[in-house]
N, C-alpha and C. Protein backbone atom coordinates (compact mmCIF):
# COMPACT_ATOMS: atom_id res chain seq x y z
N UNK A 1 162.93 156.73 67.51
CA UNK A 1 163.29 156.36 66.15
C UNK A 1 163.75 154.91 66.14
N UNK A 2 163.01 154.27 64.78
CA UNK A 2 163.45 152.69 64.86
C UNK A 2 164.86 152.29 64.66
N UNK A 3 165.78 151.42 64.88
CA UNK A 3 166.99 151.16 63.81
C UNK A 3 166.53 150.10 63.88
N UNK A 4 168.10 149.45 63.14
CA UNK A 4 168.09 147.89 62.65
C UNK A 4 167.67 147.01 63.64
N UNK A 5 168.46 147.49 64.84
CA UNK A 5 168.76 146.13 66.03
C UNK A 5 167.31 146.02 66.58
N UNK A 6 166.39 147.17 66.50
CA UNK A 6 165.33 147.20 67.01
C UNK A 6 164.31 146.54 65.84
N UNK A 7 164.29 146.84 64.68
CA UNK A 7 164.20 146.02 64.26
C UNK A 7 163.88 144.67 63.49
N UNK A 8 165.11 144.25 64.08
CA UNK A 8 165.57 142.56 64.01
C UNK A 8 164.87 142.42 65.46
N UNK A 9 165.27 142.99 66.15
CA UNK A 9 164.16 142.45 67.56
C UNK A 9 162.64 141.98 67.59
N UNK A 10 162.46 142.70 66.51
CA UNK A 10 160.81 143.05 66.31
C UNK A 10 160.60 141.74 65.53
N UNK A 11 161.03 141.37 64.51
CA UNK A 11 161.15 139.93 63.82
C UNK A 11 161.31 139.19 64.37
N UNK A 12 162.80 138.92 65.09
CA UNK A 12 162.83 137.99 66.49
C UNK A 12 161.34 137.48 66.92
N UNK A 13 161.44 138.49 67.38
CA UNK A 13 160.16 138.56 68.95
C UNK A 13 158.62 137.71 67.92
N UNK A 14 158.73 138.33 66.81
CA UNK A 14 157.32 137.66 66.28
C UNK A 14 157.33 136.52 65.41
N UNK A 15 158.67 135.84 64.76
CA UNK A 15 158.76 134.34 64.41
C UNK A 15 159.12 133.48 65.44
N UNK A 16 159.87 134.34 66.40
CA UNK A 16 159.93 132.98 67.10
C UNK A 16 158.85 132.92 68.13
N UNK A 17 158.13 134.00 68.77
CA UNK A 17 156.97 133.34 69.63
C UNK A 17 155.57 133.19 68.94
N UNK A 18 155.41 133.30 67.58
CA UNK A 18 155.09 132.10 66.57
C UNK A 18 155.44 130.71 66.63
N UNK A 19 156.60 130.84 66.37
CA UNK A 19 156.98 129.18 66.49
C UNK A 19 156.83 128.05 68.11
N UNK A 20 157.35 129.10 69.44
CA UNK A 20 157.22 128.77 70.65
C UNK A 20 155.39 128.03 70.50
N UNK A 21 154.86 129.32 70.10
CA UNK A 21 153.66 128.50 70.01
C UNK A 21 152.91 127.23 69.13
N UNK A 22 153.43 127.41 68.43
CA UNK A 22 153.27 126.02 67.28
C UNK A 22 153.83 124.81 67.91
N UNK A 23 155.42 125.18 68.27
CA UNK A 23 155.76 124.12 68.60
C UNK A 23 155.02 123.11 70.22
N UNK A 24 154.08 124.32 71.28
CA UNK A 24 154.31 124.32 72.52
C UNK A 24 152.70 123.37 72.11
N UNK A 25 151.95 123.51 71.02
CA UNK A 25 150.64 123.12 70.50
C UNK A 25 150.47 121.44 70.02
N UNK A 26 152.03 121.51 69.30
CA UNK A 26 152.39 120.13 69.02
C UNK A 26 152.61 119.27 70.16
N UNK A 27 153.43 119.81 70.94
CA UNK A 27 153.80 118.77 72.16
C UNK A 27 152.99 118.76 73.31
N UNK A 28 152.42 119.62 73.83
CA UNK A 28 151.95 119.81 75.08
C UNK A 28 150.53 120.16 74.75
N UNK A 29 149.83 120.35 73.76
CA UNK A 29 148.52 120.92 73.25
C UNK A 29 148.14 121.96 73.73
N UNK A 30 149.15 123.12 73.95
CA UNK A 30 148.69 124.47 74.57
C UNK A 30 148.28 125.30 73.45
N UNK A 31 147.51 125.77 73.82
CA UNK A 31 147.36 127.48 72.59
C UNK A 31 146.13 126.69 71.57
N UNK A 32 145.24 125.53 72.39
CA UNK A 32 143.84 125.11 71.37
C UNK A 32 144.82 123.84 70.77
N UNK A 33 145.99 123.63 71.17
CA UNK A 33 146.92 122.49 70.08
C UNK A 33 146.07 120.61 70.75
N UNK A 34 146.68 120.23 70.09
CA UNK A 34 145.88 118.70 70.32
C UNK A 34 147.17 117.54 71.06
N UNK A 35 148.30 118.53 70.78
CA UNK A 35 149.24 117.97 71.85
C UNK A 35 149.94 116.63 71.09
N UNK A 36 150.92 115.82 71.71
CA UNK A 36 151.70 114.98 71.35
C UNK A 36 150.80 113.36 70.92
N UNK A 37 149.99 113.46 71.68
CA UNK A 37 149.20 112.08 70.84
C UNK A 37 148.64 112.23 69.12
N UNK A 38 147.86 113.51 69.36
CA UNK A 38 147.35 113.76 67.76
C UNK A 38 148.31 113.83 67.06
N UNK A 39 149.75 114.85 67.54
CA UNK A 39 150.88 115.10 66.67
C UNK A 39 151.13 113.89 65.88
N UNK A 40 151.16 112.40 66.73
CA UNK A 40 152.19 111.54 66.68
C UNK A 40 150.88 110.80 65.40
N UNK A 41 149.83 110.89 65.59
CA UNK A 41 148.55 110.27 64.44
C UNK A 41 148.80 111.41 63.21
N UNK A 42 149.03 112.20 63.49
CA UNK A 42 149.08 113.16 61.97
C UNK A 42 150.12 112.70 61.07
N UNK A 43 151.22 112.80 62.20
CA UNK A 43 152.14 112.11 61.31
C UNK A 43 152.25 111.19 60.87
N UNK A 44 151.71 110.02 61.69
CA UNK A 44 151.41 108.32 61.07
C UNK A 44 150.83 108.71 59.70
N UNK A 45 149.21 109.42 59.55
CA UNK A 45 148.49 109.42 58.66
C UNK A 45 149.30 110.10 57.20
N UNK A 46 150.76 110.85 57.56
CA UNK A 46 151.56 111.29 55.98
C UNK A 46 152.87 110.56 56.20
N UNK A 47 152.82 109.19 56.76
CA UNK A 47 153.79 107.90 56.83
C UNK A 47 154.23 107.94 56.90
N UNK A 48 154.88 109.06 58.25
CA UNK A 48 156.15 108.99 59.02
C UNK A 48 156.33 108.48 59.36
N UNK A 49 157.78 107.54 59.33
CA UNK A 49 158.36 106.12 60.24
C UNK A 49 159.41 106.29 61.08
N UNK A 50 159.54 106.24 62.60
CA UNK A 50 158.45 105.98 63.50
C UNK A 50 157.67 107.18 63.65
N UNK A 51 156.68 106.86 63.57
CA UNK A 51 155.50 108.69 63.73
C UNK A 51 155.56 109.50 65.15
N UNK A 52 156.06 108.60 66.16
CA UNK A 52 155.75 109.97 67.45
C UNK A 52 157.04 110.45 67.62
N UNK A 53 158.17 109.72 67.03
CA UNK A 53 159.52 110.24 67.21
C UNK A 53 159.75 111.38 66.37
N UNK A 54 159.34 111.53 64.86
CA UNK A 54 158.97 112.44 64.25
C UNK A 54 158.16 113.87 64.41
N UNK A 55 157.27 113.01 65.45
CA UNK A 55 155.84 114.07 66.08
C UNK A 55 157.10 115.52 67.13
N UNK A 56 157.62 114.49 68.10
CA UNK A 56 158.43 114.67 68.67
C UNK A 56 159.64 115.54 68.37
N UNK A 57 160.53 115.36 66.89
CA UNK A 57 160.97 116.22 66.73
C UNK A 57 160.75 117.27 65.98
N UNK A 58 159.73 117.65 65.17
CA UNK A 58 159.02 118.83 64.40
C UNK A 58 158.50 119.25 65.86
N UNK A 59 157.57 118.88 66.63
CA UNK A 59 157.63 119.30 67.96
C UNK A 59 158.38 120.65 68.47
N UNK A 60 159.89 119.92 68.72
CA UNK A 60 160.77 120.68 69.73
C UNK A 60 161.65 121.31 68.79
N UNK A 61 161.98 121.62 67.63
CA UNK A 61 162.47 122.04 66.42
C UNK A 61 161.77 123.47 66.39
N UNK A 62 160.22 123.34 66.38
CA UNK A 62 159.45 124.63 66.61
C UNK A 62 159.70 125.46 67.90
N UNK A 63 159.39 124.55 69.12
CA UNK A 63 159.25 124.77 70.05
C UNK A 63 160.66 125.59 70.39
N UNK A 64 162.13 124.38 70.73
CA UNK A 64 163.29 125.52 70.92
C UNK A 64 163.55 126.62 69.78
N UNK A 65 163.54 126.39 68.70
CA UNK A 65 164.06 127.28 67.36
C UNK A 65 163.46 128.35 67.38
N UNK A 66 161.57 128.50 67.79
CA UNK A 66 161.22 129.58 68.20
C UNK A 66 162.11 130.06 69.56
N UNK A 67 161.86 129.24 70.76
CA UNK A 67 162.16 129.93 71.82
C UNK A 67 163.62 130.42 71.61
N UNK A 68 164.54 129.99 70.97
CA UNK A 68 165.94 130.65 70.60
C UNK A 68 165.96 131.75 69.90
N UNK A 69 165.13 131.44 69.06
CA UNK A 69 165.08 133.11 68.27
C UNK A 69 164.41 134.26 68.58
N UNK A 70 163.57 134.29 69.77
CA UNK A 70 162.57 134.83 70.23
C UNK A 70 163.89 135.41 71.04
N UNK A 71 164.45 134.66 72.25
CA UNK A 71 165.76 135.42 73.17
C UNK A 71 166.47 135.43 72.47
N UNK A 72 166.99 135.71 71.12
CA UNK A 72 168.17 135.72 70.81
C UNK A 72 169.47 135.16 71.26
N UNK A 73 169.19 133.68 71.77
CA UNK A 73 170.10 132.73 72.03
C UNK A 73 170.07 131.35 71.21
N UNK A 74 171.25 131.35 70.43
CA UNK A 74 171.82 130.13 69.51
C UNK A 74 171.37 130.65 68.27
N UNK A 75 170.90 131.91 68.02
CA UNK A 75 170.15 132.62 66.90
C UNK A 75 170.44 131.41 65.47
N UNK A 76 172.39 131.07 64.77
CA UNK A 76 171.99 130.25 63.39
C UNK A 76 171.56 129.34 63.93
N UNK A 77 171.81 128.61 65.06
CA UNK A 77 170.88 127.26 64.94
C UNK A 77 169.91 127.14 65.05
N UNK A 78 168.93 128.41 66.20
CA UNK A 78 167.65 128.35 66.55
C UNK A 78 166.72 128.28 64.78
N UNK A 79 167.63 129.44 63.78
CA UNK A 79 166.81 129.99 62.86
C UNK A 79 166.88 128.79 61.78
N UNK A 80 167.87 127.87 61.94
CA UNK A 80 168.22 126.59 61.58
C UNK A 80 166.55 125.37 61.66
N UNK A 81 166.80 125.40 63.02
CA UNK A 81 165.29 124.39 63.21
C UNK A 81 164.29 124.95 62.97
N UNK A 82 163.91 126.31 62.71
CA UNK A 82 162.86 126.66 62.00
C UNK A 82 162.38 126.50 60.60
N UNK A 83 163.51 126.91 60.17
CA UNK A 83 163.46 126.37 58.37
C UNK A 83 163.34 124.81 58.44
N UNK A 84 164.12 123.90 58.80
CA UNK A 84 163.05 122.95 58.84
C UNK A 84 162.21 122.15 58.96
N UNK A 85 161.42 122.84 59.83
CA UNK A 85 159.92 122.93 60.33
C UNK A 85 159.37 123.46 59.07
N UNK A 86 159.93 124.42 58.76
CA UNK A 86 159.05 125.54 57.59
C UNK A 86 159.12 124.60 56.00
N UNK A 87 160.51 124.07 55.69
CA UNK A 87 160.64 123.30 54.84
C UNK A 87 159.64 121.85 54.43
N UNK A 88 159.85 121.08 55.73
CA UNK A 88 158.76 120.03 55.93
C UNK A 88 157.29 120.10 55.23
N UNK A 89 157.04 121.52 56.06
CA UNK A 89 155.77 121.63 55.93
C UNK A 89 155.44 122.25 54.46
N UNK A 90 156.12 122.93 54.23
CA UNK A 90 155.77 123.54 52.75
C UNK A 90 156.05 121.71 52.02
N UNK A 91 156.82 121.15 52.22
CA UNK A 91 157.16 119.83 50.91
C UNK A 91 155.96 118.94 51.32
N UNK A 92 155.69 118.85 52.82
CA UNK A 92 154.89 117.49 52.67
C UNK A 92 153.18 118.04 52.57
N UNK A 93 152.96 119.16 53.30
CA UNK A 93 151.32 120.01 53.47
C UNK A 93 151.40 120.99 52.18
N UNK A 94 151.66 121.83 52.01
CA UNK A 94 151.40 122.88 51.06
C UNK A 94 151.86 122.60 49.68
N UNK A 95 152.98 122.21 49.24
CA UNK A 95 153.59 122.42 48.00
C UNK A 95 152.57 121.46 47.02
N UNK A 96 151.69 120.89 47.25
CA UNK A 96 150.87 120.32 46.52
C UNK A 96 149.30 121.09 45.58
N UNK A 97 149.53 122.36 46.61
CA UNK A 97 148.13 123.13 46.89
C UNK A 97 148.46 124.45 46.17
N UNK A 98 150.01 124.32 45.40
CA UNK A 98 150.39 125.40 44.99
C UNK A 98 150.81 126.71 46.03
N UNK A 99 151.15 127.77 45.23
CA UNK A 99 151.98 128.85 45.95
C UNK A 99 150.79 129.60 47.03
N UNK A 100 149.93 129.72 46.87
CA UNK A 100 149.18 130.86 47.23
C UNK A 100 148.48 130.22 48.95
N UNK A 101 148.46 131.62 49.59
CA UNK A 101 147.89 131.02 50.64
C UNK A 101 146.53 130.54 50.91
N UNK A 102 145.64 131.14 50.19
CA UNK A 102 144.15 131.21 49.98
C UNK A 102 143.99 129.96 49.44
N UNK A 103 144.69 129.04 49.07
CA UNK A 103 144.46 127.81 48.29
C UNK A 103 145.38 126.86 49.43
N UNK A 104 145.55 126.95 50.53
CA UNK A 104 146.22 126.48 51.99
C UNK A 104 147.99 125.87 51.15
N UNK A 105 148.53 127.12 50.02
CA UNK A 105 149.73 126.63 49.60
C UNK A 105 150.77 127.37 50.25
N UNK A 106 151.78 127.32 49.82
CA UNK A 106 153.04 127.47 51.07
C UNK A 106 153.79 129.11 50.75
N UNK A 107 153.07 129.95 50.34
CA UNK A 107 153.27 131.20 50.29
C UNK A 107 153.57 131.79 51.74
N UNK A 108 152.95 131.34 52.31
CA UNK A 108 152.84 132.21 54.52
C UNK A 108 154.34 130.95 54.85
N UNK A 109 154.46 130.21 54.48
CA UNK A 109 155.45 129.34 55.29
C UNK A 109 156.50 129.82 54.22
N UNK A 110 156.58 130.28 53.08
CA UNK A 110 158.05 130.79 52.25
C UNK A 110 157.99 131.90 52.53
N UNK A 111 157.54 132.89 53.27
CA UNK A 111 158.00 133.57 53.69
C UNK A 111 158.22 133.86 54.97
N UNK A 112 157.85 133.26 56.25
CA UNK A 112 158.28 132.69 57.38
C UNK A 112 159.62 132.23 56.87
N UNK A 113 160.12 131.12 56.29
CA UNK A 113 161.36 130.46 55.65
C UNK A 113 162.62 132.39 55.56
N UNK A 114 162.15 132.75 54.74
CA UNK A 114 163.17 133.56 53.88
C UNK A 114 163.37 134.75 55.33
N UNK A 115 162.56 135.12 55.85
CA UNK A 115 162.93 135.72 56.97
C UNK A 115 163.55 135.29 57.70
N UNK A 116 163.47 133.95 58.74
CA UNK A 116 164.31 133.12 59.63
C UNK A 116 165.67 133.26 58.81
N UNK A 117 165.81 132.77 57.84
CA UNK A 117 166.86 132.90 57.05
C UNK A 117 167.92 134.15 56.62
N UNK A 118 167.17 135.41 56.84
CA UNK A 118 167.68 136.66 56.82
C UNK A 118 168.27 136.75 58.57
N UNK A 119 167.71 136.40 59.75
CA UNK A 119 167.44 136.49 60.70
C UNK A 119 168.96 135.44 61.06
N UNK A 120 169.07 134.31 60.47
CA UNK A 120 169.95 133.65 60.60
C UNK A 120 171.67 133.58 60.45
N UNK A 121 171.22 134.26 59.10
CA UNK A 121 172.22 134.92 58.50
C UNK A 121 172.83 136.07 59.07
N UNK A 122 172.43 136.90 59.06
CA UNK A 122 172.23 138.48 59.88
C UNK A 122 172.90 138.55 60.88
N UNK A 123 172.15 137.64 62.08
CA UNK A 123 172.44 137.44 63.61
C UNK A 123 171.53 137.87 64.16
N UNK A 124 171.66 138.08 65.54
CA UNK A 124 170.31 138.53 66.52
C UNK A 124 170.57 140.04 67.02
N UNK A 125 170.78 140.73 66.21
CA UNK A 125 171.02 142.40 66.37
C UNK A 125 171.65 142.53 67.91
N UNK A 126 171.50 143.80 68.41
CA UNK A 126 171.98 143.82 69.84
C UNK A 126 171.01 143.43 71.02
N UNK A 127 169.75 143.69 70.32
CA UNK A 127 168.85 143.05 71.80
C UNK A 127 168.71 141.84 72.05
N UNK A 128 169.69 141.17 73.11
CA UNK A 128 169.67 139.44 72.02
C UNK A 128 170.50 138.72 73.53
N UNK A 129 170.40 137.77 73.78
CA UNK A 129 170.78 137.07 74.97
C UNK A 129 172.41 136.54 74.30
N UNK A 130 172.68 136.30 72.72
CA UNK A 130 173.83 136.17 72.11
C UNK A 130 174.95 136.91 72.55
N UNK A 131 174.26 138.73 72.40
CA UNK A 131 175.27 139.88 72.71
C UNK A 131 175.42 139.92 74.16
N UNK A 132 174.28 139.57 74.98
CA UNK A 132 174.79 139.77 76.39
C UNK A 132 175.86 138.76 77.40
N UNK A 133 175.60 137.31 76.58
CA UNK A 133 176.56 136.48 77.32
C UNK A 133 177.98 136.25 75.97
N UNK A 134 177.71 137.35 74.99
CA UNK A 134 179.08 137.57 74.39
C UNK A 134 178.95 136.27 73.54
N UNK A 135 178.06 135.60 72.93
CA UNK A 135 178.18 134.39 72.43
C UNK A 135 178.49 135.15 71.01
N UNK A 136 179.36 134.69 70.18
CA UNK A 136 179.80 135.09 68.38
C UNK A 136 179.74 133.79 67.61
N UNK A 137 179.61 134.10 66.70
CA UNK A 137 179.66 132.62 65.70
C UNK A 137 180.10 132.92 64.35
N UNK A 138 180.84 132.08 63.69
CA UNK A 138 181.55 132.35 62.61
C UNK A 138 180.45 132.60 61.60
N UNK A 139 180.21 133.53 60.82
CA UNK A 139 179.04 134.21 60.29
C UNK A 139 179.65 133.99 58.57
N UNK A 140 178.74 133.45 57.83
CA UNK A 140 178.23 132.55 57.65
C UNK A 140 177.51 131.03 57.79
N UNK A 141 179.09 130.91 58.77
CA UNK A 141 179.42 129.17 58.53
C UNK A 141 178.49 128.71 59.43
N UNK A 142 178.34 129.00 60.74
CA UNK A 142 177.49 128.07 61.30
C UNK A 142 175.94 128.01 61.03
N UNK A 143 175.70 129.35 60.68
CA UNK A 143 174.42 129.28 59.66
C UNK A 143 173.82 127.63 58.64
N UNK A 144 174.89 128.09 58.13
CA UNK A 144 174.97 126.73 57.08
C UNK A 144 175.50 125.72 57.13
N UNK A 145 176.28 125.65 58.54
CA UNK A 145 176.32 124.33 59.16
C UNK A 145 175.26 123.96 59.41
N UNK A 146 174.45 124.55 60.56
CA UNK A 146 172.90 123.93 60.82
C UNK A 146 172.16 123.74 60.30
N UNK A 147 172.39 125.01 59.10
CA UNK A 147 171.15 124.29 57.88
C UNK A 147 171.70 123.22 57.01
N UNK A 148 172.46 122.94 57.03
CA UNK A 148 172.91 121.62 55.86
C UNK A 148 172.72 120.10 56.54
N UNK A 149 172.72 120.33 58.65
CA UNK A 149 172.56 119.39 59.24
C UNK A 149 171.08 119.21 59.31
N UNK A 150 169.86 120.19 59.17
CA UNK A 150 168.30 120.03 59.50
C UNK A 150 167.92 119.80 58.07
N UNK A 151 168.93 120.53 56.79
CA UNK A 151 168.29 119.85 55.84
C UNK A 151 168.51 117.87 55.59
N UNK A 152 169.55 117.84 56.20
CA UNK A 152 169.39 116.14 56.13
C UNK A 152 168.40 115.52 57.36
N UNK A 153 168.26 115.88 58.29
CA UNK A 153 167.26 115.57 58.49
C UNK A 153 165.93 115.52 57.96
N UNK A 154 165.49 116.50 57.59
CA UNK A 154 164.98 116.45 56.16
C UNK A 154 164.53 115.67 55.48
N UNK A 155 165.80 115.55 54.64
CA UNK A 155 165.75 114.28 54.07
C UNK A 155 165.39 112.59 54.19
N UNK A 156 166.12 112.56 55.48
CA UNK A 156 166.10 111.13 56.35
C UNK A 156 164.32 111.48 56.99
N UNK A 157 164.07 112.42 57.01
CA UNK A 157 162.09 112.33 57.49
C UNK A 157 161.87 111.83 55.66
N UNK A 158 162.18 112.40 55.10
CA UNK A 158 161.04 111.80 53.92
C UNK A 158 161.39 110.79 52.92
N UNK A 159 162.39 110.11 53.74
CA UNK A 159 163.10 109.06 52.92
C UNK A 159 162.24 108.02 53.56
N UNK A 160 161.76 107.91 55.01
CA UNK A 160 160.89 107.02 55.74
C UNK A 160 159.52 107.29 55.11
N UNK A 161 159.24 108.42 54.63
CA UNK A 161 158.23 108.11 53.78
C UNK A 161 157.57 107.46 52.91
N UNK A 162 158.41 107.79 52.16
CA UNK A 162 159.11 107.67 50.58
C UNK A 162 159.12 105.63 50.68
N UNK A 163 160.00 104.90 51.30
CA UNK A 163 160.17 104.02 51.92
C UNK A 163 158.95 103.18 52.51
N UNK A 164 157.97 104.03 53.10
CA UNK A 164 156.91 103.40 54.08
C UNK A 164 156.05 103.60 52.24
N UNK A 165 155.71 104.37 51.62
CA UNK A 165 155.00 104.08 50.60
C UNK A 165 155.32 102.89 49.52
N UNK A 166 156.86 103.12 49.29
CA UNK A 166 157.03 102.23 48.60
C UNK A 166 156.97 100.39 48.83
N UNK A 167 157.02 100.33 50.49
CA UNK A 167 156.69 99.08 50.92
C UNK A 167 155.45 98.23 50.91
N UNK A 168 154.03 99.75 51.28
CA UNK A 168 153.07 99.48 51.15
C UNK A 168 152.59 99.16 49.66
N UNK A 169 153.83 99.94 48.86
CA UNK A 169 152.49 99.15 47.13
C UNK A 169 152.91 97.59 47.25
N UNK A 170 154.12 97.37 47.77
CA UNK A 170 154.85 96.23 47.11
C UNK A 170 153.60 95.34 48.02
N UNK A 171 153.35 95.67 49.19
CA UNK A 171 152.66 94.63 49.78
C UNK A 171 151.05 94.68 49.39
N UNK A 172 150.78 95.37 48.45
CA UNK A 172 149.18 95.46 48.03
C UNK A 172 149.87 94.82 46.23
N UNK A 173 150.19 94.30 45.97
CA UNK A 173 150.47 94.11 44.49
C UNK A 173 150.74 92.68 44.28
């Protein structure tokens, strides 16, 4: 018979070695990925400033945040760098393309988002590297500590945007 802790395990286990892999695709080009050079051109090409440092951290954001949530170690912060990874990508790739996934809009990444986020909130049930080395965390707060610190990052990614566009009209005008 299933319970909770089992699960939240089961979620665990499948956003974050989701993400292990996304992230392991970005940096290292495993799993068919194109690895840290393409990363660092994708991002140039949606005017990230500097682009491989960026590449770099959406990168390892996926990469640990999955692998944390996957062992259930650092669970709010791991579920922290996932959202935003998940955030990013829905504002700068999808949210243009509308909600739906069939139209490549950010429906599969808002709900990736709202789970990590349940997951975050929640904690990492008992099957969890948290409960075994006794790690606790003030529940709420550090939740929303980490997310209030990745949402400014966030921010500071698309302010270099924002910034790199607005430089380029001034210098075409």
């Amino acid at each position: 018979m299933l319970n909770m802790d089992m699960g939240i395990f089961v979620l665990r286990l499948l956003i974050g070695l989701l993400f292990v892999g996304h992230g392991a695709r970005k940096l290292f080009g495993w799993f068919g990925g194109k690895g840290l050079q393409d990363t660092t051109r994708w991002m140039e090409s949606m005017n990230f400033r500097p682009p491989r440092f960026w590449a770099v951290i959406a990168g390892l954001g996926e990469f640990l945040g999955g692998l944390g949530l996957t062992l259930g170690l650092y669970t709010p912060i791991s579920s922290a760098l996932i959202i935003g990874a998940l955030l990013m990508a829905i504002l700068k790739v999808h949210w243009s393309h509308g909600l739906w996934a069939s139209n490549n809009g950010f429906e599969y990444p808002l709900v990736n988002l709202v789970v990590t986020a349940f997951l975050g909130l929640w904690g990492p049930g008992l099957y969890a590297l948290d409960r075994i080395f006794n790690l606790s965390y003030p529940t709420p707060t550090t939740f929303v500590v980490a997310l209030l610190v990745v949402i400014a990052g966030v921010i500071i990614a698309l302010a270099t945007t924002a910034r790199q566009a607005t430089s380029v009209r001034h210098q075409t005008s």
